[in-house]
Protein backbone atom coordinates (compact mmCIF):
# COMPACT_ATOMS: atom_id res chain seq x y z
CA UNK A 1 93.92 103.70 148.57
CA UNK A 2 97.80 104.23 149.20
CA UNK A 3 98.05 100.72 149.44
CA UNK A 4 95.46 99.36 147.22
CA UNK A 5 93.49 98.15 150.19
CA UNK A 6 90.22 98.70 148.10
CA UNK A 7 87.74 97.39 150.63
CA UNK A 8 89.43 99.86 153.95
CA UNK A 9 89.70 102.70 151.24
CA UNK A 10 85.74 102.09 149.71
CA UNK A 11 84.62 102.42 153.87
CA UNK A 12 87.23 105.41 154.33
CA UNK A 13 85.79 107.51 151.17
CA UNK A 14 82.07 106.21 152.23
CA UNK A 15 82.45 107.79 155.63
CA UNK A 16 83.88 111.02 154.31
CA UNK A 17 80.99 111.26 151.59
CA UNK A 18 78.60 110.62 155.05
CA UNK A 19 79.84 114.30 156.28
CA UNK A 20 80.78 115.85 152.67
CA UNK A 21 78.34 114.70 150.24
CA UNK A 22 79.24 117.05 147.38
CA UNK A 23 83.00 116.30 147.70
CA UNK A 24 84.00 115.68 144.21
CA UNK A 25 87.67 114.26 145.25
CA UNK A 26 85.67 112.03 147.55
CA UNK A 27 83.39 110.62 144.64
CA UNK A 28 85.93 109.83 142.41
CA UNK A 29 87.89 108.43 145.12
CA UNK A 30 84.69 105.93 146.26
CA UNK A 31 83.94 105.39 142.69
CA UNK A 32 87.47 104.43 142.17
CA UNK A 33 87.89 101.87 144.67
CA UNK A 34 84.39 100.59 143.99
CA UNK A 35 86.12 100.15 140.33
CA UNK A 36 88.85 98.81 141.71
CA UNK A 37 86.89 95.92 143.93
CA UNK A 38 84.90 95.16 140.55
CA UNK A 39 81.94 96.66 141.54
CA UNK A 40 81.00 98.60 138.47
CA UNK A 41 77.33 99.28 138.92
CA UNK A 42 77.90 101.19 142.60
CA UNK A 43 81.62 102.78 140.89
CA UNK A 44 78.70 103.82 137.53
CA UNK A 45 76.57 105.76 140.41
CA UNK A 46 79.77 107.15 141.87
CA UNK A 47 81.30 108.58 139.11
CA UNK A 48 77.77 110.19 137.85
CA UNK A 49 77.10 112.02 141.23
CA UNK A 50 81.04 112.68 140.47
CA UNK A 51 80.15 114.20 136.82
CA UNK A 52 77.01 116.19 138.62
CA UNK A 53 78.87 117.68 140.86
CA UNK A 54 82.15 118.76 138.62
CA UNK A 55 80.61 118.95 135.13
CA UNK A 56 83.73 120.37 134.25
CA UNK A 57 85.51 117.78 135.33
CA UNK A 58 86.59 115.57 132.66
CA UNK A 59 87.56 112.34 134.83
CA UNK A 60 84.18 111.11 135.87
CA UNK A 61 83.06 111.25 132.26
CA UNK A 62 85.85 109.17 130.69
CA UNK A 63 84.96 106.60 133.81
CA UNK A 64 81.80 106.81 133.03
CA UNK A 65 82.99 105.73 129.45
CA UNK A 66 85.02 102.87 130.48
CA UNK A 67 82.78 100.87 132.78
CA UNK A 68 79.90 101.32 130.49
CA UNK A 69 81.99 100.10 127.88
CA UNK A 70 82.65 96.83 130.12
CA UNK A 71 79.19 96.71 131.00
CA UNK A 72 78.13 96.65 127.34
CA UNK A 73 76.02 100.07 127.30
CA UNK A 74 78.13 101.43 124.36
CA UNK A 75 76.21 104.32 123.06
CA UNK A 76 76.06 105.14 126.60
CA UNK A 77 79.93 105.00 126.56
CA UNK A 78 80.18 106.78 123.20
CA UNK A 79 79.02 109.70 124.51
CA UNK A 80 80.58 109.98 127.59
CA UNK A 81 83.86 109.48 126.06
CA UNK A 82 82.68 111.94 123.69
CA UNK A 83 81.90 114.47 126.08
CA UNK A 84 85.48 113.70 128.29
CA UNK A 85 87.53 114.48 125.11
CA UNK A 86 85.62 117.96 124.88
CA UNK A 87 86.51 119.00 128.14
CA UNK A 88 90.21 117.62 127.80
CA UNK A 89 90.76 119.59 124.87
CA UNK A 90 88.93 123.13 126.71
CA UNK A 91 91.83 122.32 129.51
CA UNK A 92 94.57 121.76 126.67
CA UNK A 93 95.02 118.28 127.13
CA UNK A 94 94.88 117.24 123.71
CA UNK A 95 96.49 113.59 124.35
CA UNK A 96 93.53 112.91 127.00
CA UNK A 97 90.97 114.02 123.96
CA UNK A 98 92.44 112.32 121.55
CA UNK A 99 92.43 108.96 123.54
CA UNK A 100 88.86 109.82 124.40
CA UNK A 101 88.24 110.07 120.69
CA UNK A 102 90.16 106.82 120.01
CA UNK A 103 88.26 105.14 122.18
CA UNK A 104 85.00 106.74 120.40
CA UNK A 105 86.38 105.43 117.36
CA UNK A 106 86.91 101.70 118.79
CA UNK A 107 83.26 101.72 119.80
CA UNK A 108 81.99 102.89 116.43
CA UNK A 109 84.49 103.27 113.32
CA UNK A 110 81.26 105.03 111.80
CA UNK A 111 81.37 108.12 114.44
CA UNK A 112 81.63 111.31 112.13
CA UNK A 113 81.91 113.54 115.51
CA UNK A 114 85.11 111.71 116.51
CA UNK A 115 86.57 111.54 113.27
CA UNK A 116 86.10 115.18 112.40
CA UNK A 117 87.88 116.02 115.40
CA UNK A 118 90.67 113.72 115.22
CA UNK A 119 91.44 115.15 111.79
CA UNK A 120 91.09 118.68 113.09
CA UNK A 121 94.04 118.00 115.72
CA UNK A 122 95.86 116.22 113.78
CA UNK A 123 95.91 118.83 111.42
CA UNK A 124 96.23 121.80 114.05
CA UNK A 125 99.13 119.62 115.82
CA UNK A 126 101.16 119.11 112.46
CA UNK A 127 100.51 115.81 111.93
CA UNK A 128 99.52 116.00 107.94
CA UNK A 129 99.63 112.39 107.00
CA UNK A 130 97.19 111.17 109.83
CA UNK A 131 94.94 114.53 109.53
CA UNK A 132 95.07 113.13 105.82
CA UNK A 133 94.56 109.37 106.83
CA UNK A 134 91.54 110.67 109.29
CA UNK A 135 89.81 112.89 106.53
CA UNK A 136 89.80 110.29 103.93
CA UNK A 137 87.53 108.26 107.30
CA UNK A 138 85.86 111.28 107.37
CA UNK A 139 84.86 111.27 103.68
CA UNK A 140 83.79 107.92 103.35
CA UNK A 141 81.41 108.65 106.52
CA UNK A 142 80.42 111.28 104.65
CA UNK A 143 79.47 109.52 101.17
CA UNK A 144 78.13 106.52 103.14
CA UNK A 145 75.40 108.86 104.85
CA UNK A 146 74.59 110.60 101.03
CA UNK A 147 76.12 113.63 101.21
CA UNK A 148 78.52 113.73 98.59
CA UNK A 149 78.96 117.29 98.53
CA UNK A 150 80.11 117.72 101.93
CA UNK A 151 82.44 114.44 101.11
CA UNK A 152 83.88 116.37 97.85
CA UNK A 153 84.17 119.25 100.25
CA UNK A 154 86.36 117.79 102.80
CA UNK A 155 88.22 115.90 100.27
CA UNK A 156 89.76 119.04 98.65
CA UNK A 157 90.51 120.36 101.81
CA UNK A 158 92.53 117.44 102.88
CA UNK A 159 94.17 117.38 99.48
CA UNK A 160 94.99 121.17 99.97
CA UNK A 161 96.84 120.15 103.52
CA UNK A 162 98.53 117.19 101.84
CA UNK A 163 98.89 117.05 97.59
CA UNK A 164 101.39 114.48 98.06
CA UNK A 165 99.49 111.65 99.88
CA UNK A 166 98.83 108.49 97.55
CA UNK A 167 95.97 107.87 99.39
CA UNK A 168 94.35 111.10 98.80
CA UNK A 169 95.30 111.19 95.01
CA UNK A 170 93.76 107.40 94.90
């Protein structure tokens, strides 16, 4: 893998998973270089028997994310990413989550799960004009799904974290 000699290092990691099948490090390794040689539907397997074997692990899921993304299975992708930036953020790696939730947000602009949380960070991180910018997503979500209460909710919150943004006065 060293030297990106996908095809040695796919026959090196398949031998290894021969004597060790449980080996996480040896699953994400196989899966990787099956990624790596373009063969998503054996790196797919990989990285689930990966995510099976380290649920905890938030690597296999995000993979899991990507190549079902390429392979056009987004709500399959969606929640995988979805459940990588969960267990980013319960390891404190909020700039993992928050690419996981980017990526959510790519797939479907329309994700209230993502969105919430994106605001949340934003706002727990400092970051008061995008918490503000990611609310006002949140509150259009929100009103577009009929619950205009919940909107008018969130709305004065965000305006309570930020009275100064034009966009929230708007």
């Amino acid at each position: 893998a060293w030297d990106q000699d996908w095809e040695q290092a796919a026959v090196a990691y398949q031998r290894a998973l021969a004597e060790f099948p449980e080996n996480a490090k040896a699953l994400n390794s196989f899966a990787l270089a099956k990624f790596q040689l373009f063969k998503f539907d054996e790196a797919l397997k990989a990285y689930i028997r990966a995510a099976k074997v380290a649920s905890d692990d938030p690597v296999p899921f995000e993979k899991i994310a990507q190549i079902n993304e390429r392979m056009g299975n987004i709500k399959e992708a969606i929640q995988s990413a979805l459940y990588a930036a969960e267990l980013y953020l319960k390891l404190h790696d909020v700039d993992k989550a928050v690419e996981n939730w980017l990526v959510v947000i790519q797939l479907d602009p329309e994700n209230l799960q993502a969105r919430s949380r994106l605001a949340l960070i934003h706002e727990k991180t400092g970051q008061v004009r995008q918490a503000s910018i990611d609310y006002i997503a949140v509150v259009s979500i929100l009103q577009n799904k009929g619950e205009p209460q919940k909107a008018a909710d969130v709305l004065k919150h965000a305006y309570q974290l930020d009275p100064q943004s034009p966009e929230l006065q708007q």
